[in-house]
Each structure stands twice: as structure tokens, then as C-alpha cells.
Protein backbone atom coordinates (compact mmCIF):
# COMPACT_ATOMS: atom_id res chain seq x y z
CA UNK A 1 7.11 8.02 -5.97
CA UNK A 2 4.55 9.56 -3.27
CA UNK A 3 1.47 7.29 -3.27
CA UNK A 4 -1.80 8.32 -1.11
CA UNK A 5 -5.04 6.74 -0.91
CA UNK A 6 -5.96 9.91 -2.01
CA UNK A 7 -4.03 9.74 -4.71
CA UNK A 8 -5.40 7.81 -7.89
CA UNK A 9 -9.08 7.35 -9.30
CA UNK A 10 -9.13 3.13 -9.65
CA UNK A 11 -11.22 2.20 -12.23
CA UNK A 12 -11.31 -1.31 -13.27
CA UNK A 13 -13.66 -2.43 -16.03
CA UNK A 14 -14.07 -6.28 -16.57
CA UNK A 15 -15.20 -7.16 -19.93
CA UNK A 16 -16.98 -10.23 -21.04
CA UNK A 17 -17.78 -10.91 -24.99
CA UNK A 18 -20.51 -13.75 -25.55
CA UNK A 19 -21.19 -15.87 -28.30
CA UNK A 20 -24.24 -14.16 -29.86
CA UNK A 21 -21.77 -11.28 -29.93
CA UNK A 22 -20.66 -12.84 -33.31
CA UNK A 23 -23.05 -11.38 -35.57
CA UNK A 24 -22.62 -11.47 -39.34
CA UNK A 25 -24.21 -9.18 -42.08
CA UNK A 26 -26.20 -12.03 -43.63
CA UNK A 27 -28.22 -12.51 -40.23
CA UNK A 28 -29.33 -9.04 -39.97
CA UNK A 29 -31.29 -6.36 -41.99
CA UNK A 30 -29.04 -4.33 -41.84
CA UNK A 31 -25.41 -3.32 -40.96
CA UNK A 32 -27.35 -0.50 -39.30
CA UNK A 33 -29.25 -2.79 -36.84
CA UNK A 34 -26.68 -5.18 -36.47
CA UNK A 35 -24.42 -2.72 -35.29
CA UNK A 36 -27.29 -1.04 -32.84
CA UNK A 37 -27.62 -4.81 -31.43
CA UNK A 38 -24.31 -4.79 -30.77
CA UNK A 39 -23.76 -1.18 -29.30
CA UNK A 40 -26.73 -2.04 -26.85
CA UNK A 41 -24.89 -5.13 -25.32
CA UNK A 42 -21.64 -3.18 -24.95
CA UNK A 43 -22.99 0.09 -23.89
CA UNK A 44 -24.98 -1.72 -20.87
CA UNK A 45 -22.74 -0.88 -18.31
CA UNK A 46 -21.52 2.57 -19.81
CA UNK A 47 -22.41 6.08 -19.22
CA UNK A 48 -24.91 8.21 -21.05
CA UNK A 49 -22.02 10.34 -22.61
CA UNK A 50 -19.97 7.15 -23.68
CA UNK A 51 -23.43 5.57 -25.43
CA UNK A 52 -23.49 9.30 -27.12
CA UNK A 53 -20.13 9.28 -28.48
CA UNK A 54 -20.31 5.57 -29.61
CA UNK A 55 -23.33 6.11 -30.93
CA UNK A 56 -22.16 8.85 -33.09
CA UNK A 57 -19.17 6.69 -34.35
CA UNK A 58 -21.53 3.58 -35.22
CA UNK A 59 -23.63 6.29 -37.09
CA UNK A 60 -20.64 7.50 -39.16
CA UNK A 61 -19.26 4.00 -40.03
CA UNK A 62 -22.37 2.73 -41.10
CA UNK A 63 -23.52 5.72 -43.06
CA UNK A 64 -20.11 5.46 -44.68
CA UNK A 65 -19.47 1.52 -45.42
CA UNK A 66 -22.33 0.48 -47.64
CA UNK A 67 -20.47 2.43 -50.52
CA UNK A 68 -17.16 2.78 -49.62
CA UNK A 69 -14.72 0.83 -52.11
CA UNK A 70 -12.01 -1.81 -50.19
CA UNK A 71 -9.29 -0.21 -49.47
CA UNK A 72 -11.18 2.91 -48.18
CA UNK A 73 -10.78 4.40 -44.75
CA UNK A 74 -12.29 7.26 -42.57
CA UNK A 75 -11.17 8.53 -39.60
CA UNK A 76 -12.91 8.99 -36.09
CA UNK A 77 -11.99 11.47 -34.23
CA UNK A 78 -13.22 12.67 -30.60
CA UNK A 79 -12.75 9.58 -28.65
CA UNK A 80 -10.94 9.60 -25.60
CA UNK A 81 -9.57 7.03 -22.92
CA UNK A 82 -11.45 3.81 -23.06
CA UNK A 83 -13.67 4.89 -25.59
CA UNK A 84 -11.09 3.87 -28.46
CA UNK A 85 -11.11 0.56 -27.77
CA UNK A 86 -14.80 0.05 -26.83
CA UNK A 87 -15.52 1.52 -30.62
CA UNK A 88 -13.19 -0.81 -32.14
CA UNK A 89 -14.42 -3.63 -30.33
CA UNK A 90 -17.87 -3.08 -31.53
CA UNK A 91 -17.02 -2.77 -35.17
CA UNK A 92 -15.02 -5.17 -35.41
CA UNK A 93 -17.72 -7.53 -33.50
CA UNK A 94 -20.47 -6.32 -35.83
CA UNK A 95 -18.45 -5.93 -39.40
CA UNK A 96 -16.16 -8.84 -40.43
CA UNK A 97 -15.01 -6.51 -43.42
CA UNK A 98 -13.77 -3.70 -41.49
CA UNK A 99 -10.34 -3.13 -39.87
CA UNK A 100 -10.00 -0.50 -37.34
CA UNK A 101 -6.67 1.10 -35.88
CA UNK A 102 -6.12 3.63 -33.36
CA UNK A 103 -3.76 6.81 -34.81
CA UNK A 104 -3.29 8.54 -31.39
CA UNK A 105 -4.66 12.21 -30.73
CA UNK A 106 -8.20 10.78 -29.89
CA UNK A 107 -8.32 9.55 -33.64
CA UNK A 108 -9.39 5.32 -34.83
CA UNK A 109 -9.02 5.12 -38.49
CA UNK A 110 -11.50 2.33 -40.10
CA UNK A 111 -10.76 0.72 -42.95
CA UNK A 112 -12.50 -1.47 -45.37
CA UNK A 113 -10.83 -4.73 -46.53
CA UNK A 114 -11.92 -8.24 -47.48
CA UNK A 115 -12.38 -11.45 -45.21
CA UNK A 116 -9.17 -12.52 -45.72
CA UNK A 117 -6.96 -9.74 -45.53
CA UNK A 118 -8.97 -9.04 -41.78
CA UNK A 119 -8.12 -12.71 -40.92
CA UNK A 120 -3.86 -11.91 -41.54
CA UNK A 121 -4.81 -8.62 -39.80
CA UNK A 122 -5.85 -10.00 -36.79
CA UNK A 123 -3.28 -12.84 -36.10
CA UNK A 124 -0.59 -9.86 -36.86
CA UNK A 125 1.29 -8.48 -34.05
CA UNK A 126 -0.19 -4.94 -35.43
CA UNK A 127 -3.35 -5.67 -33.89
CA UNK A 128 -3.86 -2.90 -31.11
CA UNK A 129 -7.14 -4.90 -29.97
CA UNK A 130 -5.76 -8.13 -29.17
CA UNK A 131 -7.82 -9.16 -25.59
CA UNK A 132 -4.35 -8.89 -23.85
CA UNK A 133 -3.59 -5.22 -24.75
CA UNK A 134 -7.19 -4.50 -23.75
CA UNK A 135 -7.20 -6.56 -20.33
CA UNK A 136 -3.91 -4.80 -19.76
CA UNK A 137 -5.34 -1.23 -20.61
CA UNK A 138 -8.36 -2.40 -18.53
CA UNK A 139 -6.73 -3.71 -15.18
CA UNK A 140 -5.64 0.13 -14.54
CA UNK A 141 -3.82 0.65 -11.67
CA UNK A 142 -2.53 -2.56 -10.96
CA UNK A 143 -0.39 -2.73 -14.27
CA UNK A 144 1.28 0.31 -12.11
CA UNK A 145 1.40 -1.81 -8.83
CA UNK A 146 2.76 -5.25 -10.69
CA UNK A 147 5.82 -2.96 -11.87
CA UNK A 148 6.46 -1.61 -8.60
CA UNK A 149 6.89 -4.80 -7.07
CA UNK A 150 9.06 -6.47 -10.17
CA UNK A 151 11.30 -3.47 -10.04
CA UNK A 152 12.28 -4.22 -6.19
CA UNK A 153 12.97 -0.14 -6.81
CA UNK A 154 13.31 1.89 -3.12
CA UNK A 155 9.84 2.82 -2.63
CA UNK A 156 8.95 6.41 -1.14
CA UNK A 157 6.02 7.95 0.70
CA UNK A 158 4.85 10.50 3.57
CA UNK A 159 3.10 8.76 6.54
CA UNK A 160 2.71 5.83 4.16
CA UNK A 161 1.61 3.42 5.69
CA UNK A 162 -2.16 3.62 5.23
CA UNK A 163 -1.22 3.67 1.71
CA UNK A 164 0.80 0.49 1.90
CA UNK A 165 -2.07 -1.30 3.87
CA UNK A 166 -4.46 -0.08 0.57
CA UNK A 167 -1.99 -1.52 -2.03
CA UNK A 168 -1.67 -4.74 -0.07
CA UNK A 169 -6.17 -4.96 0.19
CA UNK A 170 -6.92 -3.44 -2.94
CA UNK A 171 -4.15 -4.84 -5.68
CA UNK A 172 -2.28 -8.21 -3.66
CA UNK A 173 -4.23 -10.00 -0.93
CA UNK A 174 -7.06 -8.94 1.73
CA UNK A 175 -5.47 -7.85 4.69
CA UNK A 176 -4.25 -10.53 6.97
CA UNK A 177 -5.30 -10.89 10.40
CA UNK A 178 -1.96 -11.51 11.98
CA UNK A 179 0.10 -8.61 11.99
CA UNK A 180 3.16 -10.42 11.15
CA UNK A 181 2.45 -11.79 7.97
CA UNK A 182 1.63 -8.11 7.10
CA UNK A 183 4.95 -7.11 7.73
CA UNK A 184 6.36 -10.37 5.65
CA UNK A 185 4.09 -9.44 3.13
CA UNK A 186 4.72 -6.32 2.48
CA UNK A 187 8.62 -6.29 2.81
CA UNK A 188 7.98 -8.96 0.10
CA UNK A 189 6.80 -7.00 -2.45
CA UNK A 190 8.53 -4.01 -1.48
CA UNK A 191 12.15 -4.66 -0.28
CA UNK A 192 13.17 -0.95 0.43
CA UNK A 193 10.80 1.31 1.89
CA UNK A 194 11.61 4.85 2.49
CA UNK A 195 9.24 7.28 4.72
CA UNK A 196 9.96 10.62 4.75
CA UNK A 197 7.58 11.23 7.71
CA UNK A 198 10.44 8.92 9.30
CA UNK A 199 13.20 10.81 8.28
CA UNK A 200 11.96 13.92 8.36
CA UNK A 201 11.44 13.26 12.06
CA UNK A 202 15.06 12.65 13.28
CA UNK A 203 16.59 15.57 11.24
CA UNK A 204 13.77 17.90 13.35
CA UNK A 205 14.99 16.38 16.73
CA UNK A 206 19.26 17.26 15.29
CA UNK A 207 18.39 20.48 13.74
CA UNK A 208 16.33 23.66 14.92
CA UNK A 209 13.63 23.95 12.67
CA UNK A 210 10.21 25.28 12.91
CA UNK A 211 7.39 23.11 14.18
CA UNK A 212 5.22 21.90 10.76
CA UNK A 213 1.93 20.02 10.33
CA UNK A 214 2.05 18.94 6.94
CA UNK A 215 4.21 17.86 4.32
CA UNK A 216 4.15 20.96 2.25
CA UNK A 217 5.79 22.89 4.93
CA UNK A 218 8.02 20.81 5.54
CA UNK A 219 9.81 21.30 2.03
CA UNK A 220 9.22 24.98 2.29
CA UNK A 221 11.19 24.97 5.36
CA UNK A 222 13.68 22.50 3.31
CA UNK A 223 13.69 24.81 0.71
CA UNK A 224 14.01 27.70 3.24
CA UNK A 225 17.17 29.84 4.18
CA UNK A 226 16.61 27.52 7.30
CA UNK A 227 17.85 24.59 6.32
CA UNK A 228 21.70 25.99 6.03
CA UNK A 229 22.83 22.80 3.23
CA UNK A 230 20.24 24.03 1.04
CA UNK A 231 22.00 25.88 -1.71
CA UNK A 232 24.71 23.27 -2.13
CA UNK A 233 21.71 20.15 -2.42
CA UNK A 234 21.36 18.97 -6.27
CA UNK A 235 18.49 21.11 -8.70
CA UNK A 236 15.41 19.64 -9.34
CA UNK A 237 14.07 20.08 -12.63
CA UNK A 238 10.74 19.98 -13.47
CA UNK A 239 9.24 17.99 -16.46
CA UNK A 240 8.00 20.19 -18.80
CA UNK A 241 3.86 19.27 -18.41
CA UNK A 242 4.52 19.70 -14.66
CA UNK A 243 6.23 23.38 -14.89
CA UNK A 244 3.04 24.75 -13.24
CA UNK A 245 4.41 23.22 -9.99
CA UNK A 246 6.86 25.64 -9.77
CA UNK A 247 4.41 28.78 -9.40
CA UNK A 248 1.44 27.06 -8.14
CA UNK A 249 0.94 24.71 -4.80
CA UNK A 250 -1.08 21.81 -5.35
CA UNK A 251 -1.37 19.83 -1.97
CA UNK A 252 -2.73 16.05 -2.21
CA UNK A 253 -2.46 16.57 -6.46
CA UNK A 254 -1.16 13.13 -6.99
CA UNK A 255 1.67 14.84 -9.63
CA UNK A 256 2.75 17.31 -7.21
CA UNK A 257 2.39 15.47 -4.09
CA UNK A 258 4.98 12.94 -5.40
CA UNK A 259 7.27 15.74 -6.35
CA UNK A 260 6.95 17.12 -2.80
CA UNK A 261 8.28 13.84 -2.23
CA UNK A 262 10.85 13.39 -3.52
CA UNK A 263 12.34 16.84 -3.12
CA UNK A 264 11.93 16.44 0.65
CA UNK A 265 13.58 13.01 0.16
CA UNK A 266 16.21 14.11 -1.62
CA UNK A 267 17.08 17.81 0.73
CA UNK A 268 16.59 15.58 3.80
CA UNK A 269 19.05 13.19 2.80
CA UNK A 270 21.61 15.84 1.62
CA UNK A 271 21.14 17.31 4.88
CA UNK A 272 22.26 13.88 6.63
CA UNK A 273 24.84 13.61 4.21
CA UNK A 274 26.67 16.83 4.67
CA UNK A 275 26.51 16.72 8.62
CA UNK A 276 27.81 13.17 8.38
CA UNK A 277 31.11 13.96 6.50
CA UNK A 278 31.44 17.57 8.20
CA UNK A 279 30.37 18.99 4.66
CA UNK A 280 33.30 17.36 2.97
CA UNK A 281 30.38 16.13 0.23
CA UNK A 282 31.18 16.05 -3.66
CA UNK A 283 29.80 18.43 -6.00
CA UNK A 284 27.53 15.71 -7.22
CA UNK A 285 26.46 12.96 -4.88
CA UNK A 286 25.69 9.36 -5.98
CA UNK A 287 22.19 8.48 -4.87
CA UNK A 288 23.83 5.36 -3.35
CA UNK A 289 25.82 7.78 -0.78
CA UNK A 290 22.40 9.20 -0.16
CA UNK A 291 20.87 5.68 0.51
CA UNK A 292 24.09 5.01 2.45
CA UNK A 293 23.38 8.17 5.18
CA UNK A 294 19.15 6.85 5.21
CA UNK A 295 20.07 3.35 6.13
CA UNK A 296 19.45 3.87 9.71
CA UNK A 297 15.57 5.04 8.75
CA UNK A 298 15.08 2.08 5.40
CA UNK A 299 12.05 0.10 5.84
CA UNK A 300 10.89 2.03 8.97
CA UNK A 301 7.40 3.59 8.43
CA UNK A 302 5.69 5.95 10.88
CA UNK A 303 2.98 5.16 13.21
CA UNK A 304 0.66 7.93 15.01
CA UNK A 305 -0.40 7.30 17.91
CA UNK A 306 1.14 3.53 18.49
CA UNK A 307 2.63 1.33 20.82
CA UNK A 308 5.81 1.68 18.59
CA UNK A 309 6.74 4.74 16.72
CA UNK A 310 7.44 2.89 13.22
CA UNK A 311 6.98 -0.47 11.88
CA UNK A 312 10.29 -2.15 11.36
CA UNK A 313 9.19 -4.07 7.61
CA UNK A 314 12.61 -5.51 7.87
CA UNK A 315 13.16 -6.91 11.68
CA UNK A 316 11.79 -6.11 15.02
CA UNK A 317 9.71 -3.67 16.22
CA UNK A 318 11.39 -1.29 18.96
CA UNK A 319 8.87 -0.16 21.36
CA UNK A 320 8.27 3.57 22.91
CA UNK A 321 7.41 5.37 25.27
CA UNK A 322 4.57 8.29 25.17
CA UNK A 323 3.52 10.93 27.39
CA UNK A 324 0.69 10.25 29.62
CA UNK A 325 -2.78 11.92 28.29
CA UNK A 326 -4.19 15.12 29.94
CA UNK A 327 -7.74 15.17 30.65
CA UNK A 328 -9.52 18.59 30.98
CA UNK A 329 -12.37 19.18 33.33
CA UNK A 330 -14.42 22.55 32.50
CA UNK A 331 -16.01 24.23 34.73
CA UNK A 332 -18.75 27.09 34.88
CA UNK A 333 -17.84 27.21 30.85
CA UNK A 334 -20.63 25.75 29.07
CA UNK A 335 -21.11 25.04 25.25
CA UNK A 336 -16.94 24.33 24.53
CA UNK A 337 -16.32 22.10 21.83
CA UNK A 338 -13.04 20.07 20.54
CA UNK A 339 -12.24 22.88 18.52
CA UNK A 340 -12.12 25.62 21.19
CA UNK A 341 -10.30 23.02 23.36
CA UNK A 342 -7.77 22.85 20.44
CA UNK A 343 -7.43 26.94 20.02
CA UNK A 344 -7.01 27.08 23.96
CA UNK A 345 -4.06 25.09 24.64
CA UNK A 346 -2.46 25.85 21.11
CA UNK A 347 -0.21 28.41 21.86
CA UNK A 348 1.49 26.04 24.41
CA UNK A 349 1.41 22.64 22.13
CA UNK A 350 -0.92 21.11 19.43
CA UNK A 351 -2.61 18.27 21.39
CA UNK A 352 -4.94 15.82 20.03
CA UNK A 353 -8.78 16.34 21.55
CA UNK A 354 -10.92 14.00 21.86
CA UNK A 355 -14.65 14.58 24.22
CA UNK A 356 -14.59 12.14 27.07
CA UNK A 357 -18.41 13.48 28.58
CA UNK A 358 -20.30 16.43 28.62
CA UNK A 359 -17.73 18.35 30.86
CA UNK A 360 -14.54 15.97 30.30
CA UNK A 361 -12.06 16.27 26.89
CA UNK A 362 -8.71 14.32 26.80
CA UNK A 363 -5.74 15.89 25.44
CA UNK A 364 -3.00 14.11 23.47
CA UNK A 365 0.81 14.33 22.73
CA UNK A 366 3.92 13.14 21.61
CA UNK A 367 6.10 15.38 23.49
CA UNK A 368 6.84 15.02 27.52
CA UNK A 369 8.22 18.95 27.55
CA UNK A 370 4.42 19.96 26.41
CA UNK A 371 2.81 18.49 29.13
CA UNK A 372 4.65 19.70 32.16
CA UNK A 373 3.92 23.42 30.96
CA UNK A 374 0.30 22.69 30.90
CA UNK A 375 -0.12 21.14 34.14
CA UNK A 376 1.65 24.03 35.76
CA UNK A 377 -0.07 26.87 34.03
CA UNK A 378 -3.21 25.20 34.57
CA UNK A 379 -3.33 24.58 37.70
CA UNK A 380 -5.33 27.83 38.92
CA UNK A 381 -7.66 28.17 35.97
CA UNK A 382 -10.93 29.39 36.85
CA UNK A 383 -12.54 27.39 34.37
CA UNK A 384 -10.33 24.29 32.79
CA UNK A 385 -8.78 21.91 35.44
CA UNK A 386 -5.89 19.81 33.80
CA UNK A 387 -5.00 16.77 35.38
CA UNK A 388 -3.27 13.27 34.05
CA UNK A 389 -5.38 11.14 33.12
CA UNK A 390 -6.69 7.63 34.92
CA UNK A 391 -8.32 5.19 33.43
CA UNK A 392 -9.85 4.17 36.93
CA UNK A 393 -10.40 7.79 37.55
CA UNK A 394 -11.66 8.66 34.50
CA UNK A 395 -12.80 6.22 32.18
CA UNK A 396 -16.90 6.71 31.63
CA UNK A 397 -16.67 2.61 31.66
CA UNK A 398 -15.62 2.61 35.05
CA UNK A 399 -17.52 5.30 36.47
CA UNK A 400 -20.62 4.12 35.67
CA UNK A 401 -19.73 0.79 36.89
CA UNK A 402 -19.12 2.32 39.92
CA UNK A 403 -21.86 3.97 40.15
CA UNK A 404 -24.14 1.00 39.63
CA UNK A 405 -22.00 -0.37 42.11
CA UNK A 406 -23.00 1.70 44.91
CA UNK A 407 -26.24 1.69 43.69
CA UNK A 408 -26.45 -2.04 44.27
CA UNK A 409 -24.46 -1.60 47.27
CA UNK A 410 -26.65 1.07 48.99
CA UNK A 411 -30.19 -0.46 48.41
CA UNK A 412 -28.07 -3.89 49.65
CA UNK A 413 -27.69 -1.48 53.05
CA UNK A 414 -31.24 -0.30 53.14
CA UNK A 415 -32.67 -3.47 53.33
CA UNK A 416 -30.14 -4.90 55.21
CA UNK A 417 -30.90 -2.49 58.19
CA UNK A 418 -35.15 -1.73 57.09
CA UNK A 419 -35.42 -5.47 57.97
CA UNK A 420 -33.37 -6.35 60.33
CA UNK A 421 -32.88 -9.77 62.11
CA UNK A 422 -35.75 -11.04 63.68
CA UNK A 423 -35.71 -10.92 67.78
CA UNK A 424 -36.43 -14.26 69.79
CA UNK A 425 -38.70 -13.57 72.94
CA UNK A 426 -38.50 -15.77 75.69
């Protein structure tokens, strides 16, 4: 499964039913107003097109109960999502002779019935409203998260772990300060990671593929003629309300993100597979030979830009080493941007820009052969001047230090030699 923060749509609604919710006919005028009272207490924190519909549905019921017989049902129809159980709640809140029960297809059927059939009604495991069903419909997302971590199922992502620092804040525990307990935390709740972005990685280092930004082209060039194990790996077969997948590319779609995935997941470790037995690999692979083959890369999730280049979940962290940053001086070119910076050097590597100052950008990568070539052709611009960067050299920090410094230092001189040492005459 491919989570993103980008992912999902959280929506948690807390519900909260007080006492003078417990209306009876007798009180009231009328099932009419009692009903309205009601709606008005629930709808408080709804939208103006979820007061419409329930409004409509309270409108119906009560136009229908006063002469229905018991026994009698109708049937609403038009609700969707949460709406089904918010307009059961209210009924059955407002009308202690009603019954109400959902029929699927955006339908609730309400039924008429006496006091004491409602009472065996609502102690019977039939009852689609009891508070646990609806706290469990309610809490979302996290019913998702809570079987995720009972399953103790492999976990998969892309670059995952923002993602895995939003399921830990948003649906487990803030985020701790010690990085550590992060780690312990996580690897907790989920005992087998597997990133892709990890993976993915070390099979571009073995095998000559072309450079990709982006995890849809990296399964197009898994999918590819490129990738020379690719007509022997297993078929994946869409679901049949996801066949659209297979004509139509829907990048950061939650759906098709996951199956993007998994498919690279799956070719990826095929791949490994087949060059680790010399292609002497069944006609149908167990998924525990593929786990066998990513061992090496389980619980190891990228990092961009770090002092590491993945976060060991499951032991220590083993550190890297990264090229040094390029800074660019420009000259007699005025106006450039990070963009145009980018555009320039991009036929030679795809650095990272960041403005230092007006004149100054810094240029990132992760490769040591891309830097060499850009010192060296370079070197005789008329106009950008690439040099490695210094942090004493070039940091704004210290240069305006230093400049204050001799500042302090020159008027220090000045009135060191304006006033001089008094002479003693004789």
C-alpha cells in the first residue's frame, strides 16, 4: 500500500448527544417541531447541503408518520456518506415509535413499530446505529491505521518517510523530540518497512537505466523494453473499478499511486531476483523469495539531503558521504533567478538551487561525477563563476560579521592614530 500525505482527505467528526436530546412526543406540539428542535442541535456543525438533505428527510417522515399504520415503512433515498447515520440518529432521538435501517444504495428505510418492539430492536445485534458502529464509521482514517499496525503486514511506500512521520503525529503520538524513540516507535508499529525510493536506488546504480525524477517514470522505465526481466515478471491485474488505470495516468491519485507502488515493488524485486539466481527463477515466484532478495533494503527508508542516506528503523544508522556544494557567482548577468540557474546547468546534472545573495546561488548534488564536469566547464564563463563552496568564504553570516569586523577595526585605527599619545615637554 502507497501512502502520501497527499494521499487521503481525514475527516474526523466527534459527536456528542446531550440529555435534552431525549425528547418525547408528549412534550412537544408537534412531531413536526420536535423533530426541527432536534435537527437544529445536530445540524450545528454541518454544512448547508447536509441541513438541506436532512431537512428534506425530517419533512418526509413527519409528513408521513401521523397516519401511517405500525408496521408501515417508507424509504429514504438520496443520502450519502455520513448523512445515513446523522438521519437515523435524529429520528430515532426525536420518535420513540420509529425504527430506522439503512438498505445500502444511499437508501434508510423507516419503519413504524410500538415502544416495545423499538426497545428489543435496539438491544439486538441488528442495530446498525449502535454508538460503536457510529464512533467506528466516525474515527475515519484511523480505523485504516489501527489495522495496519495489528496486521504487522510489510508496509510499502515511495520516499515515505514524511508519510510515516504524519501517521506517527496525526493517528499514534505527537512527534517525539529525540530522534531515537522515533525510530523505536515507528519500527513498533510497523515491523517491516519497504521503500521503493530505497530499492529503486541500488538497482539504478547495478543496471543502466535512464535518469528519472519521479515515481511514475520509474515504472514506465520498469515496464519498458529497458528493464530486460520484464516480460518474464508476474501480470498485474487490475480490479475491475480501477481498469481506468490502465489507459489513463493518474499521478498522486491515492488509488493509482498505490498501484504504481506496488508494481514498481514487485518489477524491482523480480529484477533482484533473477540477477541473483542467474535467471534460474520459477515460473511463479513466492512473494517470500521476493522478500528474501529485498532483505538487504527492509526497514531502510530514504532521506534527501541527510547526514545518512536512509534511516535504519531496525538498527544503526550508516553514515555518508556527499559531494561538496557549488556556489555560483554571476556576473554582468542581471535579473537570473533559481529557475534559469536550474535550466543552465541542466544539461550537465539536475542540481538543487537555492539563492545565497543578490549575485550568489548554491548548487546541490548527490553525485561526485556531476560536479567535476561543472567546475571544469565553468571555469572560463564570461558570466557564471563556479567554485566549491566555503562556509567561511561564503556564508552571508560570516561575511557580514566580517565586515562589521573591519568596520570596528578600522574606526579602532582612526582614532588610534587621529589622537595619538600625548608628548611630554621638558
Amino acid at each position: 500500500m502507497k501512502i502520501r500525505t497527499s494521499m487521503w482527505c481525514i475527516h474526523t467528526t466527534f459527536f456528542s448527544f446531550p440529555q435534552h436530546w431525549e425528547l418525547r412526543m408528549s412534550n412537544s406540539p408537534s412531531p413536526h417541531l420536535a423533530l426541527t428542535s432536534c435537527l437544529i442541535m445536530a445540524l450545528t456543525i454541518e454544512s448547508a447541503l447536509d441541513r438541506d438533505v436532512l431537512k428534506k428527510a425530517i419533512d418526509e417522515v413527519t409528513s408521513w408518520i401521523a397516519a401511517a399504520e405500525e408496521e408501515s415503512s417508507m424509504i429514504l433515498q438520496d443520502l450519502s456518506g455520513y448523512q445515513m447515520f446523522e438521519v437515523q440518529l435524529v429520528l430515532r432521538k426525536a420518535l420513540q415509535n420509529v425504527w430506522t435501517q439503512p438498505l445500502g444504495d444511499k437508501k434508510v428505510m423507516v419503519k413504524k413499530v410500538s415502544r416495545q418492539h423499538r426497545q428489543l430492536l435496539e438491544n439486538s445485534p441488528y442495530d446498525y446505529c449502535r454508538k460503536e458502529l457510529v464512533l467506528l464509521s466516525a474515527r475515519g482514517f484511523t480505523n485504516l491505521f489501527q489495522t495496519l499496525v495489528k496486521a504487522k503486514k510489510p508496509l510499502v511506500g515511495h520516499n515515505m518517510l514524511m508519510d510515516l512521520m504524519h501517521l506517527h503525529d496525526k493517528f499514534y503520538k505527537p512527534l517525539p523530540e529525540s530522534y531515537e524513540e522515533f525510530k523505536r516507535n515507528i519500527h513498533n508499529l510497523f515491523p517491516v518497512l519497504i521503500d521503493t525510493k530505497t530499492v529503486t536506488k541500488s538497482i539504478w546504480k547495478k543496471c543502466p537505466f535512464p535518469h528519472v525524477t519521479n515515481l511514475l517514470e520509474v515504472y514506465e522505465v520498469l515496464c519498458s523494453n529497458l528493464n530486460p526481466k520484464g516480460s518474464t515478471c508476474p501480470v498485474i491485474t487490475l480490479a475491475s473499478d480501477c481498469s481506468r488505470y490502465a489507459e489513463k495516468k493518474s499521478p498522486h491519485e491515492a488509488a493509482y499511486d498505490a498501484f504504481l507502488c506496488g508494481s514498481v515493488l514487485l518489477k524491482s524485486a523480480h529484477l533482484l531476483l533473477c540477477r541473483s539466481t542467474d535467471d534460474a527463477v520459477e515460473a511463479d515466484p513466492s512473494f517470500s523469495q521476493y522478500l528474501t532478495v529485498l532483505a538487504e533494503y527492509l526497514n531502510k527508508v530514504n532521506v534527501i539531503r541527510g547526514g545518512v542516506s536512509s534511516i535504519n528503523f531496525s538498527g544503526e544508522d550508516t553514515p555518508c558521504k556527499h559531494p561538496p556544494a557549488l556556489v555560483v557567482h554571476v556576473r554582468g548577468w542581471s535579473g537570473l533567478n533559481e529557475r534559469q540557474i536550474y535550466e543552465e546547468f541542466k544539461a550537465l546534472c539536475r542540481f538543487d538551487v537555492r539563492r545565497l545573495s543578490k549575485n550568489q546561488f548554491i548548487l546541490l548534488s548527490n553525485k561526485f561525477k556531476h560536479v567535476r564536469p561543472v567546475l571544469q566547464d565553468y571555469k572560463h564563463h564570461p558570466h557564471l563563476r563556479v567554485s566549491v563552496y566555503g562556509h567561511w568564504r561564503h556564508s552571508p553570516r560570516v561575511s557580514c560579521l566580517l565586515q562589521v569586523s573591519g568596520i570596528v577595526a578600522l574606526w579602532s585605527l582612526l582614532a588610534f592614530v587621529v589622537g595619538g599619545a600625548p608628548c611630554c615637554s621638558l
